[in-house]
Protein backbone atom coordinates (compact mmCIF):
# COMPACT_ATOMS: atom_id res chain seq x y z
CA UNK A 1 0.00 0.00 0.00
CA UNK A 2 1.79 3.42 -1.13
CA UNK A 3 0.98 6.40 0.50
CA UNK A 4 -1.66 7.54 -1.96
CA UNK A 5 -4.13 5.12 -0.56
CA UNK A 6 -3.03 6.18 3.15
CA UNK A 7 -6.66 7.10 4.05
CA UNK A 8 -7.65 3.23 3.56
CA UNK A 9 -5.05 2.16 5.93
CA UNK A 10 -7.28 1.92 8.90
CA UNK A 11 -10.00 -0.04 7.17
CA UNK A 12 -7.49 -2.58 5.64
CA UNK A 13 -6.06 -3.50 8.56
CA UNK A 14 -9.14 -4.20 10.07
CA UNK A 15 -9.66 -7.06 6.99
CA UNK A 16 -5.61 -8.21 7.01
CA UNK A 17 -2.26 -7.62 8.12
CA UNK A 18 -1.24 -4.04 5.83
CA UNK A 19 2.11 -2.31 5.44
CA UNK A 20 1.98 1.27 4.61
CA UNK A 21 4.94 2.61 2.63
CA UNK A 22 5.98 5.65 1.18
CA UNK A 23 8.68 5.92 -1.45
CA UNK A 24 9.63 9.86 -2.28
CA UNK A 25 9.46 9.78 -6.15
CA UNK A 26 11.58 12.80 -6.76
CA UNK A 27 14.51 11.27 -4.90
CA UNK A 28 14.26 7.60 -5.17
CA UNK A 29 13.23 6.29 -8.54
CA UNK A 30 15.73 3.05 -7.84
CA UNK A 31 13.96 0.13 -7.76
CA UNK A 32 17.44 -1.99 -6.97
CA UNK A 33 17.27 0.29 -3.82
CA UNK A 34 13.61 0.20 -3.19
CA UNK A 35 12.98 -3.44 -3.78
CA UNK A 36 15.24 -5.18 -1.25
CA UNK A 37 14.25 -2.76 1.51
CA UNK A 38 10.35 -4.25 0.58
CA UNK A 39 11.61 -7.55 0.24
CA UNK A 40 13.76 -7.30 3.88
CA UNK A 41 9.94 -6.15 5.73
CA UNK A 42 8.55 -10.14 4.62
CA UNK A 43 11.73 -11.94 4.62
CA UNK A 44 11.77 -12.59 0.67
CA UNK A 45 15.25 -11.43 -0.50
CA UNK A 46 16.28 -14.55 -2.28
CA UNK A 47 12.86 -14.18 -4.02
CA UNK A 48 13.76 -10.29 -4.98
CA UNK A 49 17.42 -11.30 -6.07
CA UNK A 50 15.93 -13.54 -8.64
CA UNK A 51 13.27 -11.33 -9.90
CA UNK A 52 15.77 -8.15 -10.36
CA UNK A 53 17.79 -10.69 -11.95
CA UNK A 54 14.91 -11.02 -14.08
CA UNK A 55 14.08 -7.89 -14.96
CA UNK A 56 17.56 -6.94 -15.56
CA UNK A 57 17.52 -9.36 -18.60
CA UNK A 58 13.98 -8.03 -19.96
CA UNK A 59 15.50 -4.80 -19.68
CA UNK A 60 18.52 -5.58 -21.85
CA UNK A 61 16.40 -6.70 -24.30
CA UNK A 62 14.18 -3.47 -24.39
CA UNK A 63 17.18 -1.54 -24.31
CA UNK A 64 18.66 -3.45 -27.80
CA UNK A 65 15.37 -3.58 -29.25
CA UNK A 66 14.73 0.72 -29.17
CA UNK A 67 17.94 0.95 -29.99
CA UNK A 68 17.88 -0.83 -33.22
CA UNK A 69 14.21 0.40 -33.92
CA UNK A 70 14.75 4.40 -32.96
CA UNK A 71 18.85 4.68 -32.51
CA UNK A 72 19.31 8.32 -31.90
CA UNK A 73 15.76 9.55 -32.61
CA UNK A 74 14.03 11.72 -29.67
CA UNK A 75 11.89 9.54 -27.57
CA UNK A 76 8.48 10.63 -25.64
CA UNK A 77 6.04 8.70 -23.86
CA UNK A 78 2.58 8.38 -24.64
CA UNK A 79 -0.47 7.35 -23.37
CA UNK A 80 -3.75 7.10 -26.01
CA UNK A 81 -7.04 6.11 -25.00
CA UNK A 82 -10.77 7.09 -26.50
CA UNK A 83 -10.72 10.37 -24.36
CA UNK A 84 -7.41 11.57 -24.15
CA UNK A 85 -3.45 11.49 -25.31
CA UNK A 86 -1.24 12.43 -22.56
CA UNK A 87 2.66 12.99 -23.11
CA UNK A 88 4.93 12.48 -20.02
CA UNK A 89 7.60 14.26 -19.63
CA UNK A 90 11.56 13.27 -18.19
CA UNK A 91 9.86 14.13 -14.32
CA UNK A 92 7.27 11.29 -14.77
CA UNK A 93 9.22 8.88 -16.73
CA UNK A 94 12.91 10.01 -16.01
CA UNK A 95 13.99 6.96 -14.53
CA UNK A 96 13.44 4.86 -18.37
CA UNK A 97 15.60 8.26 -20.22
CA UNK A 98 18.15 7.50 -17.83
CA UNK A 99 18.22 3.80 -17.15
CA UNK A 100 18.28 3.45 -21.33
CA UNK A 101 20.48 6.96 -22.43
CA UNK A 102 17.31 7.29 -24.38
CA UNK A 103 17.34 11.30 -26.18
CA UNK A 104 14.41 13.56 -24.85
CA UNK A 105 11.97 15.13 -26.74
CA UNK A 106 11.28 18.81 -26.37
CA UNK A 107 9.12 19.40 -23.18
CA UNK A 108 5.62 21.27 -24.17
């Protein structure tokens, strides 16, 4: 439970056992730092090792496929649906420019 849904906090541990967390977006996009710490709380390192391990291979892949597809071309994110396109800029999505060196487009 992040700290958006705080105000259910009460309620939900009323139902089940809850763990309220807050992770400070602006400074602490790293999941490699986040993740353990979460991991540490139910005693489910070895599981977290194997899953960054994981995702560090999916991510390689991503990185070579954009690469190959875009190379140097300016990158923004999107997201389309019936009512709306919404661009997000470095702030939102900074961690993927950095993690991938990927060029930013122009912010609006």
């Amino acid at each position: 439970m992040t700290g958006e849904r705080e105000d259910l906090y009460e309620d939900l541990s009323e139902i089940a056992p809850t763990v309220g967390y807050y992770i400070n977006t602006n400074e602490n996009w790293d999941y490699y730092e986040t993740s353990p710490k979460v991991a540490e709380i139910f005693d489910k390192r070895g599981e977290m090792k194997k899953d960054l391990d994981r995702v560090d291979a999916k991510e390689a892949v991503f990185e070579e496929n954009v690469k190959a597809k875009f190379g140097s071309q300016k990158l923004m994110y999107l997201s389309v649906t019936d009512n709306e396109i919404r661009y997000y800029a470095y702030g939102h999505f900074g961690y993927l420019y950095d993690t991938y060196k990927f060029n930013r487009a122009e912010t609006l």
